[in-house]
C-alpha atoms as a PDB file:
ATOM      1  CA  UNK A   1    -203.532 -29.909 -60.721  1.00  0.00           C
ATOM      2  CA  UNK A   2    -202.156 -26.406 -59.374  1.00  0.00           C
ATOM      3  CA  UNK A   3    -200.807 -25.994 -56.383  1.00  0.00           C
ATOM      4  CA  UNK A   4    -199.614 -24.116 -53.557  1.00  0.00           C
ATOM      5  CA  UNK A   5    -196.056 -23.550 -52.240  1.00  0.00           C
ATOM      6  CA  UNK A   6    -195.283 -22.554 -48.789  1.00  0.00           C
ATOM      7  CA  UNK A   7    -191.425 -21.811 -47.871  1.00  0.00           C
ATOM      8  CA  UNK A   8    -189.876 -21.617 -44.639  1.00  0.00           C
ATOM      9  CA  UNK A   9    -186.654 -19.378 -45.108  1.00  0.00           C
ATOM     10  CA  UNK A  10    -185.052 -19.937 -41.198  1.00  0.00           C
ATOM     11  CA  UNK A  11    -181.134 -18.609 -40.727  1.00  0.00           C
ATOM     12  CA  UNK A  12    -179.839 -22.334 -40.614  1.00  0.00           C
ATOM     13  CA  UNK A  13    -182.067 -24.026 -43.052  1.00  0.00           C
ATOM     14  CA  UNK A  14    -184.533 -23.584 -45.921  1.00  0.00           C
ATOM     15  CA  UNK A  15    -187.692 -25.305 -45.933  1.00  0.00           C
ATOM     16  CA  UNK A  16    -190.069 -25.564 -48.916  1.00  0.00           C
ATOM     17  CA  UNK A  17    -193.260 -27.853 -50.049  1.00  0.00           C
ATOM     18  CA  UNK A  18    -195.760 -27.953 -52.153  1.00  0.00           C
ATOM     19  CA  UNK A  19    -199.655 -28.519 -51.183  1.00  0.00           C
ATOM     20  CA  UNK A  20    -202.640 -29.678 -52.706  1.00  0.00           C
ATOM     21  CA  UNK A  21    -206.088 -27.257 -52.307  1.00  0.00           C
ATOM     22  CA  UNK A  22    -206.825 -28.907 -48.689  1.00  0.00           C
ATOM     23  CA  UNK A  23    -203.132 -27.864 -47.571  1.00  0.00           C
ATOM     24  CA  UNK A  24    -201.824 -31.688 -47.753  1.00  0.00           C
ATOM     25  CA  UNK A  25    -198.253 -31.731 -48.163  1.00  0.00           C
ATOM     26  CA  UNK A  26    -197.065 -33.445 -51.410  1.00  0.00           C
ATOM     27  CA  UNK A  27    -193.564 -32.688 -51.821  1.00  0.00           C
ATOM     28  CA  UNK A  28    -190.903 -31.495 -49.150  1.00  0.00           C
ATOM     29  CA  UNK A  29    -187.555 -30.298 -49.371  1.00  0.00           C
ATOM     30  CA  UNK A  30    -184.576 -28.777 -47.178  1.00  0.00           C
ATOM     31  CA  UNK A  31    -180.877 -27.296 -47.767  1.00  0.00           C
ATOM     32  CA  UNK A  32    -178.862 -25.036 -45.434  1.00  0.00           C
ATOM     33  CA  UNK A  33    -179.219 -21.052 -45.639  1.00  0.00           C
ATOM     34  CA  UNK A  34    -176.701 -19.607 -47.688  1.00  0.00           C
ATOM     35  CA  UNK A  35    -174.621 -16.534 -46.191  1.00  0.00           C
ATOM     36  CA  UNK A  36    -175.161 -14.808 -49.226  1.00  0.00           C
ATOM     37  CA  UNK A  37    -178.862 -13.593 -50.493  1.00  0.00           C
ATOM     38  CA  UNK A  38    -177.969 -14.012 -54.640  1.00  0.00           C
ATOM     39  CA  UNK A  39    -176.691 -18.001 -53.933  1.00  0.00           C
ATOM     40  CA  UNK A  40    -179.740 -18.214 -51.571  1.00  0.00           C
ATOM     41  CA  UNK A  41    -182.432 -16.699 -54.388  1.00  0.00           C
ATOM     42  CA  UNK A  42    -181.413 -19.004 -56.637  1.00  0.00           C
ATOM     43  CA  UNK A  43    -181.394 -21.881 -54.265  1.00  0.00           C
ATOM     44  CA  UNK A  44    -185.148 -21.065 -53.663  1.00  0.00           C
ATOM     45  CA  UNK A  45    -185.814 -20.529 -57.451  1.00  0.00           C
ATOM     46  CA  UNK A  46    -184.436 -24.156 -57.787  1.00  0.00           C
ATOM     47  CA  UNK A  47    -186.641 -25.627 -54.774  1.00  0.00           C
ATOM     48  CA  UNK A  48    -189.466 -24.462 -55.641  1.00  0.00           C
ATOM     49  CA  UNK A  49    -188.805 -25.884 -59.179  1.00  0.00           C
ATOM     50  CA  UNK A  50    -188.628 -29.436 -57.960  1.00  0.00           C
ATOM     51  CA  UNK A  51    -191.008 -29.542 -55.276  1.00  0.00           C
ATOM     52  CA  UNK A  52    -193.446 -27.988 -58.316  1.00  0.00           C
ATOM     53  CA  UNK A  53    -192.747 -30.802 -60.177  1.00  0.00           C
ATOM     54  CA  UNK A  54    -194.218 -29.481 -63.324  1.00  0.00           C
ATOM     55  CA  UNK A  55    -197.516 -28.764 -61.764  1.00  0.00           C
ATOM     56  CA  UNK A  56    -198.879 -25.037 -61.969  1.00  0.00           C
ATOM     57  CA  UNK A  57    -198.471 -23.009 -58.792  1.00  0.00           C
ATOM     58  CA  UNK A  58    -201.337 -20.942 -57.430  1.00  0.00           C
ATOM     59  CA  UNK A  59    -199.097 -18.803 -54.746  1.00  0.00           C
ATOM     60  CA  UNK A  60    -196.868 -19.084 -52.525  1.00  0.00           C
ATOM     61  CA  UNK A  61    -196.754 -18.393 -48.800  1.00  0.00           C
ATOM     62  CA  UNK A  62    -192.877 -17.279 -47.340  1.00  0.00           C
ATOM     63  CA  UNK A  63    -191.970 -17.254 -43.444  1.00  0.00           C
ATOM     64  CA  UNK A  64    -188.770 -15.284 -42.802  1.00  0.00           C
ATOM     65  CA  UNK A  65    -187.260 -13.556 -39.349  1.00  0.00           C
ATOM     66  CA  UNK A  66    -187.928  -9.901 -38.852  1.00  0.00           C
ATOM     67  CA  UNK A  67    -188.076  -6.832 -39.277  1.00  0.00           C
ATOM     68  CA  UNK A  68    -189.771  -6.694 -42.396  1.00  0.00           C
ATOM     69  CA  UNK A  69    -192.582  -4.448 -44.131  1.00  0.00           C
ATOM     70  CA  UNK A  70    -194.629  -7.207 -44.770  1.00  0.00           C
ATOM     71  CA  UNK A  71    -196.762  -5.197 -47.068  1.00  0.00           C
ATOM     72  CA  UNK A  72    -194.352  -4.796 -49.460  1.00  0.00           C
ATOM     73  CA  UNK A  73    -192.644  -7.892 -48.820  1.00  0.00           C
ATOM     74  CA  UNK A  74    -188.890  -6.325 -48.303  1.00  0.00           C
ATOM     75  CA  UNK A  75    -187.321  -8.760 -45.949  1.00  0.00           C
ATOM     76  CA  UNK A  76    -184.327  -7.887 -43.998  1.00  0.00           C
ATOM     77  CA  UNK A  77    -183.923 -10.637 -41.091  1.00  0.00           C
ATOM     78  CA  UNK A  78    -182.092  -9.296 -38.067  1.00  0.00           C
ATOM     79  CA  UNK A  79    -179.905 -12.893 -38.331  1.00  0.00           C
ATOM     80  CA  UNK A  80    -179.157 -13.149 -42.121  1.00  0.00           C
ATOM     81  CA  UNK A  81    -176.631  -9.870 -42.320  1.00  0.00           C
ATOM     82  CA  UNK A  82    -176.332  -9.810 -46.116  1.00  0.00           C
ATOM     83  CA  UNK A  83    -180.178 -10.911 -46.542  1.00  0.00           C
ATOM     84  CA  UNK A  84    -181.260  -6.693 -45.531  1.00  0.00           C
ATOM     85  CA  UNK A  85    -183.710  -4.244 -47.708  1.00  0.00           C
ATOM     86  CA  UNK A  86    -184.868  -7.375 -50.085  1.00  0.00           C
ATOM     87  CA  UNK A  87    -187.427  -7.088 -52.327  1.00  0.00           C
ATOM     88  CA  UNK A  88    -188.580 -10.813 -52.020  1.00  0.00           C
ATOM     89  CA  UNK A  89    -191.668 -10.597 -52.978  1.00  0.00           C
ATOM     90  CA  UNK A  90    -191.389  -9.004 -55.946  1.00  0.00           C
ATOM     91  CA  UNK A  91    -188.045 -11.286 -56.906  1.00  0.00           C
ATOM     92  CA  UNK A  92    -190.167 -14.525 -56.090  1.00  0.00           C
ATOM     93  CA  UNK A  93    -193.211 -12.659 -58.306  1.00  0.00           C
ATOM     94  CA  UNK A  94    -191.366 -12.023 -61.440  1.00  0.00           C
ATOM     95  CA  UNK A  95    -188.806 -15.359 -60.945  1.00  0.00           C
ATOM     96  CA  UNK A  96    -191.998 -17.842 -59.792  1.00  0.00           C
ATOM     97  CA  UNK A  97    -194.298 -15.483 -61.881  1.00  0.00           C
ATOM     98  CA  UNK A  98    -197.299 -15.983 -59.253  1.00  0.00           C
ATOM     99  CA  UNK A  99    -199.038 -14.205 -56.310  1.00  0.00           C
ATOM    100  CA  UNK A 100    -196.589 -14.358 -53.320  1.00  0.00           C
ATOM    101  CA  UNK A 101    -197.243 -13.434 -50.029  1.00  0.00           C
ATOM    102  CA  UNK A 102    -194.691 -13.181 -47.133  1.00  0.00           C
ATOM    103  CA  UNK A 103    -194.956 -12.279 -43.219  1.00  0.00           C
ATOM    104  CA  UNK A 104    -192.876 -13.003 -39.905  1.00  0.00           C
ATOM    105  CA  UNK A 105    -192.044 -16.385 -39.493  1.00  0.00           C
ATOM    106  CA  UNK A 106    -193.482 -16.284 -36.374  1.00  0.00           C
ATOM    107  CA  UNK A 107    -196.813 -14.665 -37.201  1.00  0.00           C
ATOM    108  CA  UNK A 108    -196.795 -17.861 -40.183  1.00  0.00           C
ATOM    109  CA  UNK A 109    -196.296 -20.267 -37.522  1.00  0.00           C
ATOM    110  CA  UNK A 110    -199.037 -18.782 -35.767  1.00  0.00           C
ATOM    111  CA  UNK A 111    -201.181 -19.116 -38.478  1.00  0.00           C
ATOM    112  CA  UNK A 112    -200.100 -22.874 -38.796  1.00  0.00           C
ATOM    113  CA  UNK A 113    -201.437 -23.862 -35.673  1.00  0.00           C
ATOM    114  CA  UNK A 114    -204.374 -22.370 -36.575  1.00  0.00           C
ATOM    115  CA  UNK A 115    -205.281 -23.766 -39.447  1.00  0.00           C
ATOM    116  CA  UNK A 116    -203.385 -27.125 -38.885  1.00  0.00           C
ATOM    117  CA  UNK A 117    -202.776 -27.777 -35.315  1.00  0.00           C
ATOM    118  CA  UNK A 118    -205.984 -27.635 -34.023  1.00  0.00           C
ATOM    119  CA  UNK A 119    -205.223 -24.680 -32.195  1.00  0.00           C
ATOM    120  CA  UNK A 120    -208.614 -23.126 -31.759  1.00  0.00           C
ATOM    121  CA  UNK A 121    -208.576 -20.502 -29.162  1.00  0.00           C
ATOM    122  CA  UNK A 122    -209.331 -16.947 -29.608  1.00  0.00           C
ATOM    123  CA  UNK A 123    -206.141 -15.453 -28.450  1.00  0.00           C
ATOM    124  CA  UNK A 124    -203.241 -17.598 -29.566  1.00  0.00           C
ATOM    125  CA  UNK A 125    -199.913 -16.991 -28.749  1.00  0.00           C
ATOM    126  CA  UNK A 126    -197.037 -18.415 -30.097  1.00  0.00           C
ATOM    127  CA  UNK A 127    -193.568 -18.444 -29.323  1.00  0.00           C
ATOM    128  CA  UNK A 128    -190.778 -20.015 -31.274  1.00  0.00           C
ATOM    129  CA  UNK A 129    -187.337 -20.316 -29.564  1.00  0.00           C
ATOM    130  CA  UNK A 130    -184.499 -21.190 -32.208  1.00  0.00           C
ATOM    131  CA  UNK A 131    -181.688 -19.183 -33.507  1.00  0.00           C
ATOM    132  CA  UNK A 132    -183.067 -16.222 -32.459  1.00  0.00           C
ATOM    133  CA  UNK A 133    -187.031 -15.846 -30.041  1.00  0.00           C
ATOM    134  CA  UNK A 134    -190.008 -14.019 -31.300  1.00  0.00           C
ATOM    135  CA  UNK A 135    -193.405 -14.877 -31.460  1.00  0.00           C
ATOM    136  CA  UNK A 136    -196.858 -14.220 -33.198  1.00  0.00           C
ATOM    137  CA  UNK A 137    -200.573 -13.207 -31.593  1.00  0.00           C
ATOM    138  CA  UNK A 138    -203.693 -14.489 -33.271  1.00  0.00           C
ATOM    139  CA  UNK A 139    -206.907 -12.864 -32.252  1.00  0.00           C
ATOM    140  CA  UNK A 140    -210.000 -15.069 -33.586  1.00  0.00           C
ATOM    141  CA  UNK A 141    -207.310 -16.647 -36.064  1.00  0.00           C
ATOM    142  CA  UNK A 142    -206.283 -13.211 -37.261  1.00  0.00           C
ATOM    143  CA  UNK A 143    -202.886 -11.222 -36.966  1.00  0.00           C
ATOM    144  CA  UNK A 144    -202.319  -8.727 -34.668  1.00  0.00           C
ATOM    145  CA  UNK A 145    -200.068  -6.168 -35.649  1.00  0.00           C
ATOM    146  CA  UNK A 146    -199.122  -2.908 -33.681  1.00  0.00           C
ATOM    147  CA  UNK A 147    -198.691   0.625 -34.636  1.00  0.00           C
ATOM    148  CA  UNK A 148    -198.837   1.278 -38.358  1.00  0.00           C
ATOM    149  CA  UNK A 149    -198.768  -2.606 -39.243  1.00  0.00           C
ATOM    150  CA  UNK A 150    -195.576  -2.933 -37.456  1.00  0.00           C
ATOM    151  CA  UNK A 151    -194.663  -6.634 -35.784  1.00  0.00           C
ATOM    152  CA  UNK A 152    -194.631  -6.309 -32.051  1.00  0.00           C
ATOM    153  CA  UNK A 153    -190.880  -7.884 -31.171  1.00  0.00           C
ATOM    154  CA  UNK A 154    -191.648 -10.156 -28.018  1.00  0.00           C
ATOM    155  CA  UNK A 155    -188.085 -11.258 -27.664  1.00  0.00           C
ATOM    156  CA  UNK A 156    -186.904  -8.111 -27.063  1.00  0.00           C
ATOM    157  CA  UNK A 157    -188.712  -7.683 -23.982  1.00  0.00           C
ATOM    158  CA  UNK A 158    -186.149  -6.743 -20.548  1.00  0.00           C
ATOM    159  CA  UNK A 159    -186.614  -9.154 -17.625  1.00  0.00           C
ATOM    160  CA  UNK A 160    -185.329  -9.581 -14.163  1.00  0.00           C
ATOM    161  CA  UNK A 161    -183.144 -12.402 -15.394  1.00  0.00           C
ATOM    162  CA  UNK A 162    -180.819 -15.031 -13.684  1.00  0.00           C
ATOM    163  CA  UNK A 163    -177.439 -15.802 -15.216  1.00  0.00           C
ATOM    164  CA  UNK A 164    -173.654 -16.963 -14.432  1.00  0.00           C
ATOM    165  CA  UNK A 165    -171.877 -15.134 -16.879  1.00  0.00           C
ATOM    166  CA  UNK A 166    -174.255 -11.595 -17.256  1.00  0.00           C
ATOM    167  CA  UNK A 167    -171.282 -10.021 -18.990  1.00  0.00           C
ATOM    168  CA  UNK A 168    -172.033 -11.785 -21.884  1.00  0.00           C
ATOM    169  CA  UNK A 169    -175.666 -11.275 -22.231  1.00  0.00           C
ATOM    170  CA  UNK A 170    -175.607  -9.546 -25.052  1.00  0.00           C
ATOM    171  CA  UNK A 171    -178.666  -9.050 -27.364  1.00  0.00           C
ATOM    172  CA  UNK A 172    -178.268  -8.491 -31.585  1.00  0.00           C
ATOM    173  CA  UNK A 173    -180.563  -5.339 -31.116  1.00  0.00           C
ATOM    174  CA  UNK A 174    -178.163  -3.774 -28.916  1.00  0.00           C
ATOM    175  CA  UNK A 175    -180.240  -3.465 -26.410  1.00  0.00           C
ATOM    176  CA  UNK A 176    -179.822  -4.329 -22.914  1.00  0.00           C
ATOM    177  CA  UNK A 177    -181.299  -7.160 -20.780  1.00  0.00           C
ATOM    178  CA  UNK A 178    -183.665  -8.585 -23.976  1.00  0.00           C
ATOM    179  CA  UNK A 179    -185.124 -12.044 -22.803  1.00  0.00           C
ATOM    180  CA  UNK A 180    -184.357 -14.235 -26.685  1.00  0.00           C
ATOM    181  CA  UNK A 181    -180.733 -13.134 -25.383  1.00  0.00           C
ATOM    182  CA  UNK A 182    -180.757 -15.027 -22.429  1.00  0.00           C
ATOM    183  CA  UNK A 183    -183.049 -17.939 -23.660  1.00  0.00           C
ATOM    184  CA  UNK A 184    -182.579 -18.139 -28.265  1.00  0.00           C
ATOM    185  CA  UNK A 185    -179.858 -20.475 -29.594  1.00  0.00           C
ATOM    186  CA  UNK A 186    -177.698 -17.464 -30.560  1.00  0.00           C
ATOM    187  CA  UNK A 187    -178.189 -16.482 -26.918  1.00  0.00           C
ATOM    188  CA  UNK A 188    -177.202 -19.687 -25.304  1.00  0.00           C
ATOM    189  CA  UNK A 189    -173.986 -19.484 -27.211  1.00  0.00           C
ATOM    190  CA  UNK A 190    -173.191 -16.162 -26.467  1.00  0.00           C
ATOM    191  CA  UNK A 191    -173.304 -16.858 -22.350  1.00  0.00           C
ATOM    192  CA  UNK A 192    -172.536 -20.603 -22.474  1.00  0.00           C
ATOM    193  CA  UNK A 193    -169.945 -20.985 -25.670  1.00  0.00           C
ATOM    194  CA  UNK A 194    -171.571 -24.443 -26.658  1.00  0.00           C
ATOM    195  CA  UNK A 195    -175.032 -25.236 -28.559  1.00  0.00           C
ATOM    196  CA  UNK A 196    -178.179 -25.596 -26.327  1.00  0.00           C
ATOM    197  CA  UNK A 197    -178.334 -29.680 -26.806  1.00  0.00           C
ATOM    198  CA  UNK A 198    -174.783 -29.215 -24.727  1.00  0.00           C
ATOM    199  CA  UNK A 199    -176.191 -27.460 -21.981  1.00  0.00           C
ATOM    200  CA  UNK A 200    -176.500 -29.147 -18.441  1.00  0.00           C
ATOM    201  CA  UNK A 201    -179.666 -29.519 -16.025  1.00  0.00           C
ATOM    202  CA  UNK A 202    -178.236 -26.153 -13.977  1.00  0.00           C
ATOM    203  CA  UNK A 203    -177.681 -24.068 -17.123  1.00  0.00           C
ATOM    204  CA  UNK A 204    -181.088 -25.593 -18.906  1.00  0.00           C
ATOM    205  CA  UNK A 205    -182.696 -24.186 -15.555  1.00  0.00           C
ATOM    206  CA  UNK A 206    -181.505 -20.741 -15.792  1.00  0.00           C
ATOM    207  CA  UNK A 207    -182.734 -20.876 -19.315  1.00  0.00           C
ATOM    208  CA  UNK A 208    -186.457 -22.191 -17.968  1.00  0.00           C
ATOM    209  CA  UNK A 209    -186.322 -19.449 -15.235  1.00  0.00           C
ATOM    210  CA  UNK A 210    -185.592 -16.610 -17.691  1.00  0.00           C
ATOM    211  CA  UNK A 211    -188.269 -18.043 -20.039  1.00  0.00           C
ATOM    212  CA  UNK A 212    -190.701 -17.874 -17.457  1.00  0.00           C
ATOM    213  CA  UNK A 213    -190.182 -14.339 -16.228  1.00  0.00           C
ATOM    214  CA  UNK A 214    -191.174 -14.048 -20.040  1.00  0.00           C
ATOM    215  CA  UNK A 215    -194.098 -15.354 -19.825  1.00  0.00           C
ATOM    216  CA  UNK A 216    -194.974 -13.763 -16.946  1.00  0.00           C
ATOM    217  CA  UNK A 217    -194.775 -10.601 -18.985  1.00  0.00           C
ATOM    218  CA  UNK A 218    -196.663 -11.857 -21.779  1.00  0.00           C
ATOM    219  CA  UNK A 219    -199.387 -13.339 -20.055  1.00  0.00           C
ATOM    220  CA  UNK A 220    -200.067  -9.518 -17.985  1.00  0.00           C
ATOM    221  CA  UNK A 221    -200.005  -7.586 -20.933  1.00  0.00           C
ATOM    222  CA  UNK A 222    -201.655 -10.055 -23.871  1.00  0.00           C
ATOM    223  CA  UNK A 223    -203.897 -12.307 -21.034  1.00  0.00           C
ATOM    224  CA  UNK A 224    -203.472 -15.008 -24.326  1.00  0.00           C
ATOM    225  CA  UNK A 225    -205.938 -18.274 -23.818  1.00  0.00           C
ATOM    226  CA  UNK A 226    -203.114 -20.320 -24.822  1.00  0.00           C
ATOM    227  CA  UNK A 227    -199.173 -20.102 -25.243  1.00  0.00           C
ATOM    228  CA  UNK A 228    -197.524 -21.944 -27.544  1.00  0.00           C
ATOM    229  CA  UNK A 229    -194.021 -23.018 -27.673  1.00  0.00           C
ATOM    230  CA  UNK A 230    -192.235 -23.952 -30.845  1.00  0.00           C
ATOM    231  CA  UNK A 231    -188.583 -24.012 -32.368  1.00  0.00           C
ATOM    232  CA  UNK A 232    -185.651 -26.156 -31.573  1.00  0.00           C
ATOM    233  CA  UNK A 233    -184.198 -25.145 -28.403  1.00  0.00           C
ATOM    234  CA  UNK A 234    -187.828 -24.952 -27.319  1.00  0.00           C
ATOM    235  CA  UNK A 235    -188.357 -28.548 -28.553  1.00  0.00           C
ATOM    236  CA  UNK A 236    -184.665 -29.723 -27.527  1.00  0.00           C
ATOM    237  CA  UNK A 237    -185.356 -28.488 -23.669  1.00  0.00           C
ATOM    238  CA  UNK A 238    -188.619 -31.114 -23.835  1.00  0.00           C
ATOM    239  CA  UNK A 239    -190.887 -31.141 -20.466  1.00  0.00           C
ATOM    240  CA  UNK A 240    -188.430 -30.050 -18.443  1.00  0.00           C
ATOM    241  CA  UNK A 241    -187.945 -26.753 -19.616  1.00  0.00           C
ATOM    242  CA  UNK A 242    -191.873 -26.862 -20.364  1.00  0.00           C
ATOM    243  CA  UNK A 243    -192.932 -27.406 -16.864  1.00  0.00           C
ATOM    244  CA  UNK A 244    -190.012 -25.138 -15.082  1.00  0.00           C
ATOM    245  CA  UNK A 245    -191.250 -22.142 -16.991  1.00  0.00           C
ATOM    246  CA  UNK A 246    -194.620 -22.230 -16.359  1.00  0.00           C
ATOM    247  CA  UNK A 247    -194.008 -22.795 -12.667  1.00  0.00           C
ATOM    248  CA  UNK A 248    -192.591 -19.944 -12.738  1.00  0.00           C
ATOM    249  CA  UNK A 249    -194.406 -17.815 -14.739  1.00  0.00           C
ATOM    250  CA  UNK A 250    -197.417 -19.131 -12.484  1.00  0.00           C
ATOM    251  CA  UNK A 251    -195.034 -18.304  -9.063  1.00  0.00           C
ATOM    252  CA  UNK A 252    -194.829 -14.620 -10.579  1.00  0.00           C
ATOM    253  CA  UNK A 253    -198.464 -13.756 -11.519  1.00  0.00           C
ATOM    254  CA  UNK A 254    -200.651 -12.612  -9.474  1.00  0.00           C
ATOM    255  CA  UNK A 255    -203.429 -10.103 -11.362  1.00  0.00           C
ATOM    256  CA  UNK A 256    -204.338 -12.304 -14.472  1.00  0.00           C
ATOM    257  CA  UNK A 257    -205.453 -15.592 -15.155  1.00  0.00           C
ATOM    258  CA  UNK A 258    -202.799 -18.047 -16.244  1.00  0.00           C
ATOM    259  CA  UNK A 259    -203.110 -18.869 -19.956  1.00  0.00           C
ATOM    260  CA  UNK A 260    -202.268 -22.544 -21.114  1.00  0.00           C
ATOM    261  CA  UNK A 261    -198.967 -23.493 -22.080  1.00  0.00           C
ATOM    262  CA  UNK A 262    -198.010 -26.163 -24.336  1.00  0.00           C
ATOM    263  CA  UNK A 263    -195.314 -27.204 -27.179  1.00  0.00           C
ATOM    264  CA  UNK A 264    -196.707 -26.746 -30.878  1.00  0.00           C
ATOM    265  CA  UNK A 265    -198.758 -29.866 -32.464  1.00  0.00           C
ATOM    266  CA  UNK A 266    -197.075 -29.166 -35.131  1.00  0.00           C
ATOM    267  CA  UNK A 267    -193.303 -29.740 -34.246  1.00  0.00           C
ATOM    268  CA  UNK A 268    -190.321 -28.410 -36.365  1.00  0.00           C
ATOM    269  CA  UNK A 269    -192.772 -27.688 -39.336  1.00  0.00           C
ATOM    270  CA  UNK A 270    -194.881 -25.013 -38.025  1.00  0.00           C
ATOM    271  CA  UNK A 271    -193.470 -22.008 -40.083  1.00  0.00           C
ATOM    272  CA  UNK A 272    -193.448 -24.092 -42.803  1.00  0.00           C
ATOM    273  CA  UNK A 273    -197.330 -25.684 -42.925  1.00  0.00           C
ATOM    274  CA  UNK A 274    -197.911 -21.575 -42.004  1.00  0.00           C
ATOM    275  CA  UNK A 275    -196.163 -20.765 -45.157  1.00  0.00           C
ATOM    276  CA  UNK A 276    -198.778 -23.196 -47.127  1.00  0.00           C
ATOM    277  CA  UNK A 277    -201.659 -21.902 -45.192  1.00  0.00           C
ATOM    278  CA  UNK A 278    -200.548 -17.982 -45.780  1.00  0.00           C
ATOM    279  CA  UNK A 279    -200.431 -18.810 -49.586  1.00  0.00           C
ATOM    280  CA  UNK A 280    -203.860 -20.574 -49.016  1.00  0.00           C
ATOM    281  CA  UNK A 281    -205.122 -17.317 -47.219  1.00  0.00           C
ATOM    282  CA  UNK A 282    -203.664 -15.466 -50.269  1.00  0.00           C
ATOM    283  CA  UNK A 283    -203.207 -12.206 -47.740  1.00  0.00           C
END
């Protein structure tokens, strides 16, 4: 039987599995991101040889941060440092020696909930909040993509924001004011010093207030059907954060309908049953 492989590369963990032809899961497995990208190739060359098991590989679908050219599948993800200007896809090509196809991680987790997570509306927005905040737009299940095929970078949106400590707001981009660094994991322990799970109800609700201002935005200038919210300090905030951020991304608009907003069906594994589905998609 061939299969396919789909492989979440995050910048805490590595995710891979293999898939039968209806996108069923077989074999899973995960290891921590290595610092350097020549310990972490091989890592993924070894991965994918035991989740193959022996069995032929049809392609293989790879999630991984932005920015990228995804056409080309060069990788260099704005939280991996010595992971920039990679030719992935052509290293996974000639090491794998099959079709390999790579995007945003968030655009693949878009994708996921598409195809898995019975996510069926025509403008599908999701958001992952992790180690760093971006998010992908489906339009009738299909990519959207921006000038010259370029991934539009939702987390780096300014907002009207509300913090205790906005001297140390400080986004990777360098760029002022960027909502994923007020409300991304990376974020949190920039303007906090701890880990999000160690945050308290005041501090969670600045985090819900910022992330709604967000949504605001996204909701004016996208009008999605639905908003999705993935990642672990998306997940780790629970209904709480959930319901504090779309009251107030509700409280805030006033000219556009307000979209649905929900935590993915699909949990901590979105990217990666993307990554199967993109390799399914074969584009």
């Amino acid at each position: 039987m061939s299969i396919y492989i789909g492989f979440d590369i995050g910048g805490t963990k590595l995710l891979v599995a293999a898939a039968d032809h209806n996108g069923n899961i077989l074999r899973c497995e995960r290891e921590a991101t290595p610092r350097e990208f020549d310990v972490g190739l091989t890592l993924i060359k070894s991965m994918i040889n035991r989740v193959a098991a022996g069995e032929s590989i049809t392609s293989i679908g790879v999630a991984i941060g932005g920015p990228m050219d995804w056409r080309q599948g060069i990788v260099s993800p704005l939280h991996q440092p010595e992971w920039r200007d990679v030719p992935l896809k052509d290293l996974l090509e000639q090491n794998v020696g099959c079709p390999s196809f790579i995007d945003v991680d968030t655009n693949v987790a878009a994708l996921g909930e598409f195809v898995f997570g019975a996510e069926t509306a025509s403008r599908l927005l999701y958001l992952t909040i992790s180690t760093g905040m971006g998010g992908g737009f489906l339009i009738d299940g299909c990519v959207y993509r921006g000038m010259n095929g370029e991934h539009p970078e939702v987390g780096h949106q300014a907002i009207p924001y509300r913090c205790a400590h906005p001297e140390r707001v400080l986004c990777e981009c360098g760029a002022d004011d960027c909502l994923g660094a007020l409300v991304s994991g990376n974020g949190i322990r920039c303007i906090y010093g701890k880990p999000a799970e160690e945050l308290n109800s005041e501090e969670w609700q600045e985090v819900a207030y910022n992330l709604g201002q967000g949504l605001r935005n996204l909701a004016t200038i996208y009008l999605p059907d639905v908003i999705v919210l993935g990642g672990g300090v998306a997940l780790g905030g629970g209904e709480s954060l959930l319901e504090t951020a779309r009251s107030i991304m509700e409280l805030k608009l006033k000219l556009v309908p307000y979209p649905a907003v929900r935590f993915s069906h699909l949990g901590y594994d979105t990217a990666l049953r993307g990554a199967v589905a993109l390799a399914m998609q074969r584009r």
